[in-house]
N, C-alpha and C. Protein backbone atom coordinates (compact mmCIF):
# COMPACT_ATOMS: atom_id res chain seq x y z
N UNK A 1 -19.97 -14.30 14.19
CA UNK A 1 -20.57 -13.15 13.53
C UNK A 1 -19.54 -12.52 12.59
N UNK A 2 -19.91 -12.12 11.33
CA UNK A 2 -19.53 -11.83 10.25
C UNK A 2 -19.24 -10.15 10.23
N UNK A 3 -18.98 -8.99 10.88
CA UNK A 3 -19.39 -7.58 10.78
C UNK A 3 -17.94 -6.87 9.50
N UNK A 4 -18.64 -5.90 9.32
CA UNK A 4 -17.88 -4.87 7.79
C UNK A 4 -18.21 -3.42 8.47
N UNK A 5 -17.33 -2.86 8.22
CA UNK A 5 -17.32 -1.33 8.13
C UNK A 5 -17.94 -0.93 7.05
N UNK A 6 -18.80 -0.14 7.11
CA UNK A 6 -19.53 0.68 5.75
C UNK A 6 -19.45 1.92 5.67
N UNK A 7 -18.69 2.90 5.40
CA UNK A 7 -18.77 4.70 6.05
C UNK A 7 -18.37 5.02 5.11
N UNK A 8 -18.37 6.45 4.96
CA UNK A 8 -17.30 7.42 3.70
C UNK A 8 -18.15 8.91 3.45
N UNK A 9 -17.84 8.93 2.05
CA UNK A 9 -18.62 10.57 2.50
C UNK A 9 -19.70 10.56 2.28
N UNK A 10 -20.51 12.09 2.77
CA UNK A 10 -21.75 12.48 2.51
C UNK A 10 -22.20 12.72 1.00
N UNK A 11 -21.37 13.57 0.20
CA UNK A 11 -21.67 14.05 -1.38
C UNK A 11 -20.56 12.95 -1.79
N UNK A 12 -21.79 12.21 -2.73
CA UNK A 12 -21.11 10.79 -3.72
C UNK A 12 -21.64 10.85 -4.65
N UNK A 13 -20.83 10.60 -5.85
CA UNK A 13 -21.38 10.27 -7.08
C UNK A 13 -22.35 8.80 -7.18
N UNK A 14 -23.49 9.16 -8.18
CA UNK A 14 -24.84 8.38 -8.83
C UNK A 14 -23.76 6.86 -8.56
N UNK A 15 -22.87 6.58 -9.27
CA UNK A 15 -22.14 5.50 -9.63
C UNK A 15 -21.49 4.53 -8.38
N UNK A 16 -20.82 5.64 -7.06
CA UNK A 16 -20.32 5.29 -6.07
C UNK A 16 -21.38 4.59 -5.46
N UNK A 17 -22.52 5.56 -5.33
CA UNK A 17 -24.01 4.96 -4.22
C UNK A 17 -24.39 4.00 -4.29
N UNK A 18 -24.36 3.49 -5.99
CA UNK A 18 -25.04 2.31 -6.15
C UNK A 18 -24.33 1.40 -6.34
N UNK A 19 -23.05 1.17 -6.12
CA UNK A 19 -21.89 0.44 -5.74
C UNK A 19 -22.26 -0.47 -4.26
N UNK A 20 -22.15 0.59 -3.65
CA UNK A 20 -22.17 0.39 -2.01
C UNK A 20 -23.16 -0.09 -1.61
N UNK A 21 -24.57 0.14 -2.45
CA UNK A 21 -25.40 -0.21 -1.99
C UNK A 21 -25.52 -1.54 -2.59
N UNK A 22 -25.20 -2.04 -3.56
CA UNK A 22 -25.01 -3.29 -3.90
C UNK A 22 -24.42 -4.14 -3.55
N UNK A 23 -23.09 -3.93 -3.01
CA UNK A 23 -22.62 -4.43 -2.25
C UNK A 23 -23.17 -4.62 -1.13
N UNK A 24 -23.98 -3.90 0.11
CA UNK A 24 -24.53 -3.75 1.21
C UNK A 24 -25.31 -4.93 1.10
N UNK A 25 -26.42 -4.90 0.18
CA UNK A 25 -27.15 -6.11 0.03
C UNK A 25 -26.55 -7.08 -0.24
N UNK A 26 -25.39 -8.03 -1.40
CA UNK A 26 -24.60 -8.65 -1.32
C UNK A 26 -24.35 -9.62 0.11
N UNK A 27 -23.80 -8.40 0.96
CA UNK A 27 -23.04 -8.47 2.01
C UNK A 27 -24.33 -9.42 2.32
N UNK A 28 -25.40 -8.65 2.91
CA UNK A 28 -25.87 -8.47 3.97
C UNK A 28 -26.71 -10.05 3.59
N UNK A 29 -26.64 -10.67 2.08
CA UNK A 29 -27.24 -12.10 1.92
C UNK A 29 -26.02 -13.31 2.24
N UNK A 30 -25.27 -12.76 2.50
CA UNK A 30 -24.12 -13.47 2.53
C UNK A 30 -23.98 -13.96 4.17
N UNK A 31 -24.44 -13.00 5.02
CA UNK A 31 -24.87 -12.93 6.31
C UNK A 31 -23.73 -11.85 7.32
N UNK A 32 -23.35 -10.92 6.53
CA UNK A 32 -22.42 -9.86 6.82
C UNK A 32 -23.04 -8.88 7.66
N UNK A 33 -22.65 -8.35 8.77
CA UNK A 33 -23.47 -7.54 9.48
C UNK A 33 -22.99 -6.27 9.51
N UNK A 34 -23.67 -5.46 8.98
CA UNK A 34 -23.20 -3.64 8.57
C UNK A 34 -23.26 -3.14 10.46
N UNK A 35 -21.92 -2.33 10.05
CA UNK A 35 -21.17 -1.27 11.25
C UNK A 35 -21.36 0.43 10.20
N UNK A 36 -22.13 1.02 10.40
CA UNK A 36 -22.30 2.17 9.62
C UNK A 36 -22.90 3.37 10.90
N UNK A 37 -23.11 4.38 10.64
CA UNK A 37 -22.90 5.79 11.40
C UNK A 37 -24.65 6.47 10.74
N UNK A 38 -25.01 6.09 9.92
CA UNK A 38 -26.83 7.10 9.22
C UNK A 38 -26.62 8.22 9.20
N UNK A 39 -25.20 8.53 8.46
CA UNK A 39 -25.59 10.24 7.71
C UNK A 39 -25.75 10.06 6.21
N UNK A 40 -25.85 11.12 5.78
CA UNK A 40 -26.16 11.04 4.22
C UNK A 40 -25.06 10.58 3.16
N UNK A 41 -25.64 9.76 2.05
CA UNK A 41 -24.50 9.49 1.23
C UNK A 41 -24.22 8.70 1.40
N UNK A 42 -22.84 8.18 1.72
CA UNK A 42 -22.10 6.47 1.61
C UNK A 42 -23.08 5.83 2.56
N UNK A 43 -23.42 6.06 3.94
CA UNK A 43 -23.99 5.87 4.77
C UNK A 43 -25.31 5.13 4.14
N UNK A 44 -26.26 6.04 4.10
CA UNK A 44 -27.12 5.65 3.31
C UNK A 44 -27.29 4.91 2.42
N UNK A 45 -26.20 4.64 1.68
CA UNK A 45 -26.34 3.24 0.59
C UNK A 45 -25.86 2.23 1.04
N UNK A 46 -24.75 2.41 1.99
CA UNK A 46 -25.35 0.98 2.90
C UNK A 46 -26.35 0.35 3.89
N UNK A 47 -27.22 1.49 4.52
CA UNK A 47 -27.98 1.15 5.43
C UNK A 47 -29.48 0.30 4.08
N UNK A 48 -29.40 1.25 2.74
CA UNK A 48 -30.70 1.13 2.49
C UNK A 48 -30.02 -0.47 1.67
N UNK A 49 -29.15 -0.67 1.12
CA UNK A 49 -28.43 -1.56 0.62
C UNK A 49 -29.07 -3.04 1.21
N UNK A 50 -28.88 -2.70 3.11
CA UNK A 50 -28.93 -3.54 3.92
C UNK A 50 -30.15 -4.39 4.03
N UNK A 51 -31.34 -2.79 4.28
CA UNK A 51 -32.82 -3.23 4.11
C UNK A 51 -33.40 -3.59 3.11
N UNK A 52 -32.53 -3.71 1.62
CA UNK A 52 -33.37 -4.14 0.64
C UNK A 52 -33.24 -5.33 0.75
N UNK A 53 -32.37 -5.78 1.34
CA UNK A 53 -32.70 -7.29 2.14
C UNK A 53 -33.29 -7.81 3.48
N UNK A 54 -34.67 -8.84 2.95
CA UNK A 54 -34.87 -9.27 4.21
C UNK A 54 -34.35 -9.52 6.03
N UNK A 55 -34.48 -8.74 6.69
CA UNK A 55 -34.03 -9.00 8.03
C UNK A 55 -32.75 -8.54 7.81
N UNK A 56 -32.23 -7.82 7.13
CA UNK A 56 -30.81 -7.44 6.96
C UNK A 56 -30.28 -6.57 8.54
N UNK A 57 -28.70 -7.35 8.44
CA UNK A 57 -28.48 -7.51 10.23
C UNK A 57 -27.25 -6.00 10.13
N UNK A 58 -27.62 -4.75 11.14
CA UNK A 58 -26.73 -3.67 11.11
C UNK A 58 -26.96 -3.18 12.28
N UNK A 59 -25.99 -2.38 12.72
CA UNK A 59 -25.45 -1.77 13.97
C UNK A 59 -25.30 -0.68 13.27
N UNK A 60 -26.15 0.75 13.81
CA UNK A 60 -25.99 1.98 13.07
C UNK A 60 -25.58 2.68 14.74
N UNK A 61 -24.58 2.98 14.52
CA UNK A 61 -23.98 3.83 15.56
C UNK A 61 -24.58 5.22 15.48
N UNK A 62 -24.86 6.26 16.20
CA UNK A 62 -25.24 7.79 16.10
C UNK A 62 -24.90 8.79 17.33
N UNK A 63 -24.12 9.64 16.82
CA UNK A 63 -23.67 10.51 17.97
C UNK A 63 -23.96 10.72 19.13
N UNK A 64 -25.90 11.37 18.48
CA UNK A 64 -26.57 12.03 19.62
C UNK A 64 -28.20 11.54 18.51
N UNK A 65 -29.21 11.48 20.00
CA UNK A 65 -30.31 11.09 19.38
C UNK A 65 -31.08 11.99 18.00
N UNK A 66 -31.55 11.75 17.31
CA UNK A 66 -31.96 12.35 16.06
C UNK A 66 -31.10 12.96 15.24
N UNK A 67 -29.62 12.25 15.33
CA UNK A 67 -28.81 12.29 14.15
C UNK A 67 -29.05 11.49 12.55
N UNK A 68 -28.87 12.48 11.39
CA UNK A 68 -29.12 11.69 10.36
C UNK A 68 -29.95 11.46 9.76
N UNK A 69 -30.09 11.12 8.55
CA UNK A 69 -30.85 11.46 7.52
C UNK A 69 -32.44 11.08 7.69
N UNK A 70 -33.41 11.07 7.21
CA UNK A 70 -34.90 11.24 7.94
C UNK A 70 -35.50 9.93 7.87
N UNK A 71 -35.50 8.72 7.25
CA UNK A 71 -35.64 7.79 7.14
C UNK A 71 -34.86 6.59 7.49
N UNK A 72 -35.10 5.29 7.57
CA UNK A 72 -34.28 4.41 8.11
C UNK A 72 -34.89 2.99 9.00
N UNK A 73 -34.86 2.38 8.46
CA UNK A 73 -35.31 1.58 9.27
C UNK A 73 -34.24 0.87 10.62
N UNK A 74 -34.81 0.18 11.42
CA UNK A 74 -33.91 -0.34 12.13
C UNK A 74 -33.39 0.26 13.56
N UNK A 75 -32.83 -0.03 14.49
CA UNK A 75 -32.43 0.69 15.70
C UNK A 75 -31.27 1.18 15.26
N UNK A 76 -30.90 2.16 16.43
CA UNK A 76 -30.01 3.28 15.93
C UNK A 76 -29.01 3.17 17.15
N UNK A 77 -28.02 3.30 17.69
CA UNK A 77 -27.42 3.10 18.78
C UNK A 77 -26.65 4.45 19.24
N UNK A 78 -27.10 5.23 20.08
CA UNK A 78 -26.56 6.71 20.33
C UNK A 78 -25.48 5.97 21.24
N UNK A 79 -24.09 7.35 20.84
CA UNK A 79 -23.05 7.11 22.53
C UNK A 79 -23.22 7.03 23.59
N UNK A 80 -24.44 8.24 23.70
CA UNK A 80 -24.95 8.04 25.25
C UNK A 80 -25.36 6.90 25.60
N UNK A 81 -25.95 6.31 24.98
CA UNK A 81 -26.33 4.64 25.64
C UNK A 81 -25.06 3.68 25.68
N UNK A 82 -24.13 4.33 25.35
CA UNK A 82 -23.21 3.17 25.88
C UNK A 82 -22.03 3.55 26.67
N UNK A 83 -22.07 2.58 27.58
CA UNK A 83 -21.37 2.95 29.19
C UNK A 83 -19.99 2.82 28.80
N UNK A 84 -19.30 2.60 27.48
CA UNK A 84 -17.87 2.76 27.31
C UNK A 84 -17.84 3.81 26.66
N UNK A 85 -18.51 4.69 26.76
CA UNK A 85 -18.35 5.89 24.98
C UNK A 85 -17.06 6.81 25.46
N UNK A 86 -16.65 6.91 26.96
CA UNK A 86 -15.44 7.73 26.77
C UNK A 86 -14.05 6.69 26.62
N UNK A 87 -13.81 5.70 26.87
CA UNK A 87 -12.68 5.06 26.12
C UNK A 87 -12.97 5.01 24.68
N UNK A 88 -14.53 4.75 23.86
CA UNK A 88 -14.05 5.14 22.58
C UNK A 88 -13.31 6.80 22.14
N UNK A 89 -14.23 7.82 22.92
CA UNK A 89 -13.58 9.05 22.78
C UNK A 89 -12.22 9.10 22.94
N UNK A 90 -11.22 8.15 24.02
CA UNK A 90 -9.57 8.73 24.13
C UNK A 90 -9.35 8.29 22.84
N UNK A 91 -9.76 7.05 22.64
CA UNK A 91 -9.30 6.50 21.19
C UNK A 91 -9.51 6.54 20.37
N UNK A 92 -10.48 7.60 19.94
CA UNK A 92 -10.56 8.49 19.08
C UNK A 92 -9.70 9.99 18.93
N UNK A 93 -9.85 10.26 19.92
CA UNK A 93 -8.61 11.49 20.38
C UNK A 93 -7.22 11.09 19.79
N UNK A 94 -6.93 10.17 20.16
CA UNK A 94 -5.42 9.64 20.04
C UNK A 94 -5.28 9.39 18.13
N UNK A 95 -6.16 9.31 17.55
CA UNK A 95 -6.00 9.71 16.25
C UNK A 95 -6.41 10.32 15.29
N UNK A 96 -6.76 11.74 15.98
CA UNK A 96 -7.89 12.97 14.97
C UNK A 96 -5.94 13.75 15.28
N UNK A 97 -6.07 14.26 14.35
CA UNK A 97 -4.33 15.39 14.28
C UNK A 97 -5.10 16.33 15.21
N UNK A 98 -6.02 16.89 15.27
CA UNK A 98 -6.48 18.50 15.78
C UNK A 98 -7.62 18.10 16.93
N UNK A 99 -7.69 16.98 18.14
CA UNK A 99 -8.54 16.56 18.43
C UNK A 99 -8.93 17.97 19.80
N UNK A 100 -7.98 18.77 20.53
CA UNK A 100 -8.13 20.05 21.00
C UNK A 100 -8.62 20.71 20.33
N UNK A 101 -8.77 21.02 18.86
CA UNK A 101 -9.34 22.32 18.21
C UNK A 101 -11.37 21.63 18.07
N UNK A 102 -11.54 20.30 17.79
CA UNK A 102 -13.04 19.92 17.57
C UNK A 102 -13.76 20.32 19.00
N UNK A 103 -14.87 20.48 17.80
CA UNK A 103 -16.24 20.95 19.41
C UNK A 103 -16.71 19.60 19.36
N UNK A 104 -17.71 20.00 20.56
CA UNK A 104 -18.20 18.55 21.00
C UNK A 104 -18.84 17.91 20.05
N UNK A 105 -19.60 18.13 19.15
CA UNK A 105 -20.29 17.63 18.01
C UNK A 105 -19.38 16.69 17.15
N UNK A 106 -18.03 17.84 16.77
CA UNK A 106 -17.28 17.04 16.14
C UNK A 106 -16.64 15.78 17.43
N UNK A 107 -16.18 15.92 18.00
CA UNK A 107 -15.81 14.69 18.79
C UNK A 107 -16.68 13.64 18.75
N UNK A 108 -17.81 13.90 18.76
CA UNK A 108 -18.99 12.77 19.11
C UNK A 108 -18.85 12.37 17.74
N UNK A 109 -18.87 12.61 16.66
CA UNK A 109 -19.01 12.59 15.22
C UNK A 109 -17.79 11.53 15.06
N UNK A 110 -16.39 11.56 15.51
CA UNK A 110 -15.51 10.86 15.59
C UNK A 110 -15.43 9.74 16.19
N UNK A 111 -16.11 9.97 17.49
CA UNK A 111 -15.96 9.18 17.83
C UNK A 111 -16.98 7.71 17.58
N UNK A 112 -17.84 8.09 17.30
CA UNK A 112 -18.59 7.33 16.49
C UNK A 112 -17.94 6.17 15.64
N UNK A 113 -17.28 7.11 14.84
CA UNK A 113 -16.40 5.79 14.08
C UNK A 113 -15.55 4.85 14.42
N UNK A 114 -15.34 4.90 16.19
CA UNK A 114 -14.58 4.20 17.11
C UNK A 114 -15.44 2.82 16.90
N UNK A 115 -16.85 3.17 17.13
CA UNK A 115 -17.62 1.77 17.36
C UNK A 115 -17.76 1.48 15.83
N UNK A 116 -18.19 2.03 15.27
CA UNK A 116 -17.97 1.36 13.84
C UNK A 116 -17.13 0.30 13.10
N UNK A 117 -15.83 1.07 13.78
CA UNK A 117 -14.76 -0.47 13.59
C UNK A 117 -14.41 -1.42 14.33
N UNK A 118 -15.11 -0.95 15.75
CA UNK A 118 -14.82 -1.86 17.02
C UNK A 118 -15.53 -2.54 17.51
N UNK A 119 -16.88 -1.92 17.03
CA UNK A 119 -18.41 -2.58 17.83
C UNK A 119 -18.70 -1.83 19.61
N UNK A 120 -19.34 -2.42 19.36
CA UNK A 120 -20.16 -2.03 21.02
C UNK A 120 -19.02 -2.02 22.00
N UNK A 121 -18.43 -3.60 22.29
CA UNK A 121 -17.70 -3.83 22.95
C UNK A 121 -16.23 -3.21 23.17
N UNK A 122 -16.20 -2.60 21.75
CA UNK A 122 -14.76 -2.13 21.61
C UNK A 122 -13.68 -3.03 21.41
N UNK A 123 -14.23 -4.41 21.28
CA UNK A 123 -13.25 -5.47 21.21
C UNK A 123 -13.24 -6.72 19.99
N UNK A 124 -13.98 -6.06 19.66
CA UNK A 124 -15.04 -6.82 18.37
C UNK A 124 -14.53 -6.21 17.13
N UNK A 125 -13.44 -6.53 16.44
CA UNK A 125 -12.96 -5.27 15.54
C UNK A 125 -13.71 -6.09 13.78
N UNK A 126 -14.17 -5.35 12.87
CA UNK A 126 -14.58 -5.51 11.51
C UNK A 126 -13.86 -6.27 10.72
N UNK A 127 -14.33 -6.83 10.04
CA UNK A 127 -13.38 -7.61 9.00
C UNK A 127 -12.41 -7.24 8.23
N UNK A 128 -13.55 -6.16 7.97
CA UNK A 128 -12.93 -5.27 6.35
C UNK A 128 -13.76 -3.77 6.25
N UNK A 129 -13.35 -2.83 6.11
CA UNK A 129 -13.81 -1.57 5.50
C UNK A 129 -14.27 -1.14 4.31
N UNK A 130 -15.19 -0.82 3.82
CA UNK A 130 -15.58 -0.47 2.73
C UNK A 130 -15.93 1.17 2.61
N UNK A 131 -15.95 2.01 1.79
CA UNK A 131 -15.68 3.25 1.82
C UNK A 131 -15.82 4.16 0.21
N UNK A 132 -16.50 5.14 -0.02
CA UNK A 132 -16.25 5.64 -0.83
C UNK A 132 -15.83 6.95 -0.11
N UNK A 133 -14.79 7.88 -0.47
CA UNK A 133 -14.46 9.01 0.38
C UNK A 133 -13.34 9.61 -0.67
N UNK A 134 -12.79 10.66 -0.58
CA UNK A 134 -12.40 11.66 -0.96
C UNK A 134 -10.69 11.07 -0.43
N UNK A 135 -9.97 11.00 -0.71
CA UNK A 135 -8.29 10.76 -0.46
C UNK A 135 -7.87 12.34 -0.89
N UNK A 136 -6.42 11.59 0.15
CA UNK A 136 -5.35 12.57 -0.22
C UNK A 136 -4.42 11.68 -1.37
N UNK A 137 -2.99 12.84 -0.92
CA UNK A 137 -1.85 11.99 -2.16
C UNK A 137 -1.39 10.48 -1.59
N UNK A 138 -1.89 10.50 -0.40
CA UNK A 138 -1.50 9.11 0.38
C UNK A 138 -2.62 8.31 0.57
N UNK A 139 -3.90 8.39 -0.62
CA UNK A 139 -4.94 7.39 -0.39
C UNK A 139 -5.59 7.35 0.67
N UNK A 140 -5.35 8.05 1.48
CA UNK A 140 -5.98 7.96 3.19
C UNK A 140 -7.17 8.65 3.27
N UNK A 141 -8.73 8.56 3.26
CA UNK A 141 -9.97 9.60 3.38
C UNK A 141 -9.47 10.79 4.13
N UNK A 142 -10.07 11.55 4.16
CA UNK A 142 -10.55 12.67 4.38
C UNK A 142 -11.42 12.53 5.23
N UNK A 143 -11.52 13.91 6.24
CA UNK A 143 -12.92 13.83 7.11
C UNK A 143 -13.16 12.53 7.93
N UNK A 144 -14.32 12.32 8.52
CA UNK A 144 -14.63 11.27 9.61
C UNK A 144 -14.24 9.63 8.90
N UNK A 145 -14.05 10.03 7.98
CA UNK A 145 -13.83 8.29 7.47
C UNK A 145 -12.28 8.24 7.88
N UNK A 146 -11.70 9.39 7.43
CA UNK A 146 -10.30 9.09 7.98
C UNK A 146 -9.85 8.68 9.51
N UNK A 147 -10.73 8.64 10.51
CA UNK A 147 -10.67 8.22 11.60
C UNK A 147 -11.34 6.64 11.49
N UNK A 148 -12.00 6.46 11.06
CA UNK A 148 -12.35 4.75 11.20
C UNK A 148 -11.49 4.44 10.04
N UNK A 149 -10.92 4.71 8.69
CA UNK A 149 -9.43 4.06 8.60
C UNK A 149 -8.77 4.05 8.82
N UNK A 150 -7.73 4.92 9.73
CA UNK A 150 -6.78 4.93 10.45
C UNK A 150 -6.58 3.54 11.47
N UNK A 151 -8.30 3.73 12.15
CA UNK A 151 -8.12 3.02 12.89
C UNK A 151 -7.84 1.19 12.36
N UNK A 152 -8.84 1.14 11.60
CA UNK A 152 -9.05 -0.02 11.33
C UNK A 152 -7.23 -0.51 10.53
N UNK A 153 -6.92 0.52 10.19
CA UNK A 153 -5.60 -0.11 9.62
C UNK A 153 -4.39 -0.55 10.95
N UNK A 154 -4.53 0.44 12.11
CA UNK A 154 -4.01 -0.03 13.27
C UNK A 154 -4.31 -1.52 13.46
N UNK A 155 -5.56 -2.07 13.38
CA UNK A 155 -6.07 -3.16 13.76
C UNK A 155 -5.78 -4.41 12.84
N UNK A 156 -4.91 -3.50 11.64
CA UNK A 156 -5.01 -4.83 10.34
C UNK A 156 -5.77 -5.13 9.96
N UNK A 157 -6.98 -4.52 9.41
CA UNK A 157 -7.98 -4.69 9.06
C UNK A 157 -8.08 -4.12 7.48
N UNK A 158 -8.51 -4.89 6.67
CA UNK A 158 -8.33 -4.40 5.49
C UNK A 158 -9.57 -3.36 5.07
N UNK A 159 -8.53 -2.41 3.93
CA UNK A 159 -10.24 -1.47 3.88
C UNK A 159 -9.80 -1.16 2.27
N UNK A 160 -10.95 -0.74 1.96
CA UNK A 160 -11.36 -0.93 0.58
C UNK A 160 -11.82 0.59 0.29
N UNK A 161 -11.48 1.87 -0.70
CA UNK A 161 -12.12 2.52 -1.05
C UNK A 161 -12.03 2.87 -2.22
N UNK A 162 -13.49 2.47 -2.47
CA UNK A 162 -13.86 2.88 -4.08
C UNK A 162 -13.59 3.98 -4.81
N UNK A 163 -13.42 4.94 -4.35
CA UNK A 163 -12.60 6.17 -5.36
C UNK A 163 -11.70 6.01 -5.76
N UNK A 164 -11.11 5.00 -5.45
CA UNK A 164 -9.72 4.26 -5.95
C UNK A 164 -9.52 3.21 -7.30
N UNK A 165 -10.09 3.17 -8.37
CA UNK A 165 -10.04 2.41 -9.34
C UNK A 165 -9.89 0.70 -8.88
N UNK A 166 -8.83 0.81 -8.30
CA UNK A 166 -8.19 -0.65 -8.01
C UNK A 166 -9.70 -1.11 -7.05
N UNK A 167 -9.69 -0.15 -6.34
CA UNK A 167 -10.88 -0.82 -5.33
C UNK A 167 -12.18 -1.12 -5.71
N UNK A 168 -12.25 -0.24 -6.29
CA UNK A 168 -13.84 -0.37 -7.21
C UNK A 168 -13.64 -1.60 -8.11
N UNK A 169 -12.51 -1.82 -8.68
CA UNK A 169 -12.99 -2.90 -9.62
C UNK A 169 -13.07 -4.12 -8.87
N UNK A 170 -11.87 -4.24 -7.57
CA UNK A 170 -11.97 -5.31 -6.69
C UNK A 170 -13.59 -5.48 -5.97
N UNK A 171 -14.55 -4.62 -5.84
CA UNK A 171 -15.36 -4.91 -4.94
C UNK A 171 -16.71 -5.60 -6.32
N UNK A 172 -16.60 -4.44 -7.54
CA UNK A 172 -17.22 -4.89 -8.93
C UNK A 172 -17.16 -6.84 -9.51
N UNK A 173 -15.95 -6.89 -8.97
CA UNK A 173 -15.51 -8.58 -9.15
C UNK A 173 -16.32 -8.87 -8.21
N UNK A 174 -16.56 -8.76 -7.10
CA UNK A 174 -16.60 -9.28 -6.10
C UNK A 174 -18.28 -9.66 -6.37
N UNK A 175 -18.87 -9.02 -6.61
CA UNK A 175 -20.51 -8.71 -6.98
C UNK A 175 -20.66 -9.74 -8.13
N UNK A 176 -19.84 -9.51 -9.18
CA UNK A 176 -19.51 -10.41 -10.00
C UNK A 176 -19.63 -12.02 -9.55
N UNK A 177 -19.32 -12.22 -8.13
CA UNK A 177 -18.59 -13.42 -8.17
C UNK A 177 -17.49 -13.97 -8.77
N UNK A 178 -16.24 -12.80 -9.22
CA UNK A 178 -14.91 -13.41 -9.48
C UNK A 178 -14.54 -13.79 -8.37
């Protein structure tokens, strides 16, 4: 099995969305299986990315039941249904800077992005990351994406974010078929 990280922010530019979502479909004919979270924005252009392809294969992780944007096809996978969700939580803990100051919402929100890069199993780690998100001076997202890149870079896992020129044109080739 083929799986990709798909996450980043909620407010994205016209240009970013339809990036991701092109790619999503791409991916998803290629036989790539989307790891994404169903909130608004990056989220969304990969989930819908996914379904504009036939049988398109994704694992949408979700905090708590009826998280996320109002539409969607596909099953949705809450923490509560899964009997490891507090080892994803330490290991999520172990790389939020302020993980004592988040309420439970935010924790669940984080931790989320544990399975995103890890899968169900927690052992199953993504190929590659894809991302449109907001950086600092060190390229690193912002907000909940910055926890599934962190992680995924622990793991050696390459990640890709399009607000980044270099990345965008690398993923633009890629669509391309360079």
């Amino acid at each position: 099995m083929k799986y990709y990280t798909g996450v980043g922010s909620r407010k994205i530019p016209v240009e970013a969305y339809d990036l991701l979502h092109s790619a999503a479909a791409t991916l998803c004919r290629q036989g790539w299986i989307l790891r994404s979270g169903h909130a608004e924005g990056s989220d969304t252009a990969f989930e819908l990315g996914c379904d504009s392809v036939y049988m398109g294969s994704k694992e949408i992780f979700i905090p708590w039941s009826g998280f996320g944007w109002t539409s969607g096809q596909g099953m949705q996978i809450p923490l509560s249904s899964l009997a490891n969700s507090k080892e994803a939580e330490y290991i999520a803990s172990k790389i939020h800077p302020a993980w004592d100051k988040c309420s439970r919402g935010v924790k669940a929100l984080h931790t989320r992005n544990v399975y995103q890069v890890l899968g169900v199993d927690l052992a199953t780690p993504s190929k590659f990351l894809l991302c449109y998100a907001r950086s600092g001076w060190d390229h690193v997202p912002e907000g909940g994406t910055r926890t599934a890149w962190v992680l995924a870079k622990e793991y050696g896992i390459e990640c890709f974010n399009i607000e980044l020129v270099k990345d965008a044109i690398r993923v633009r080739e890629f669509l391309e078929g360079k």
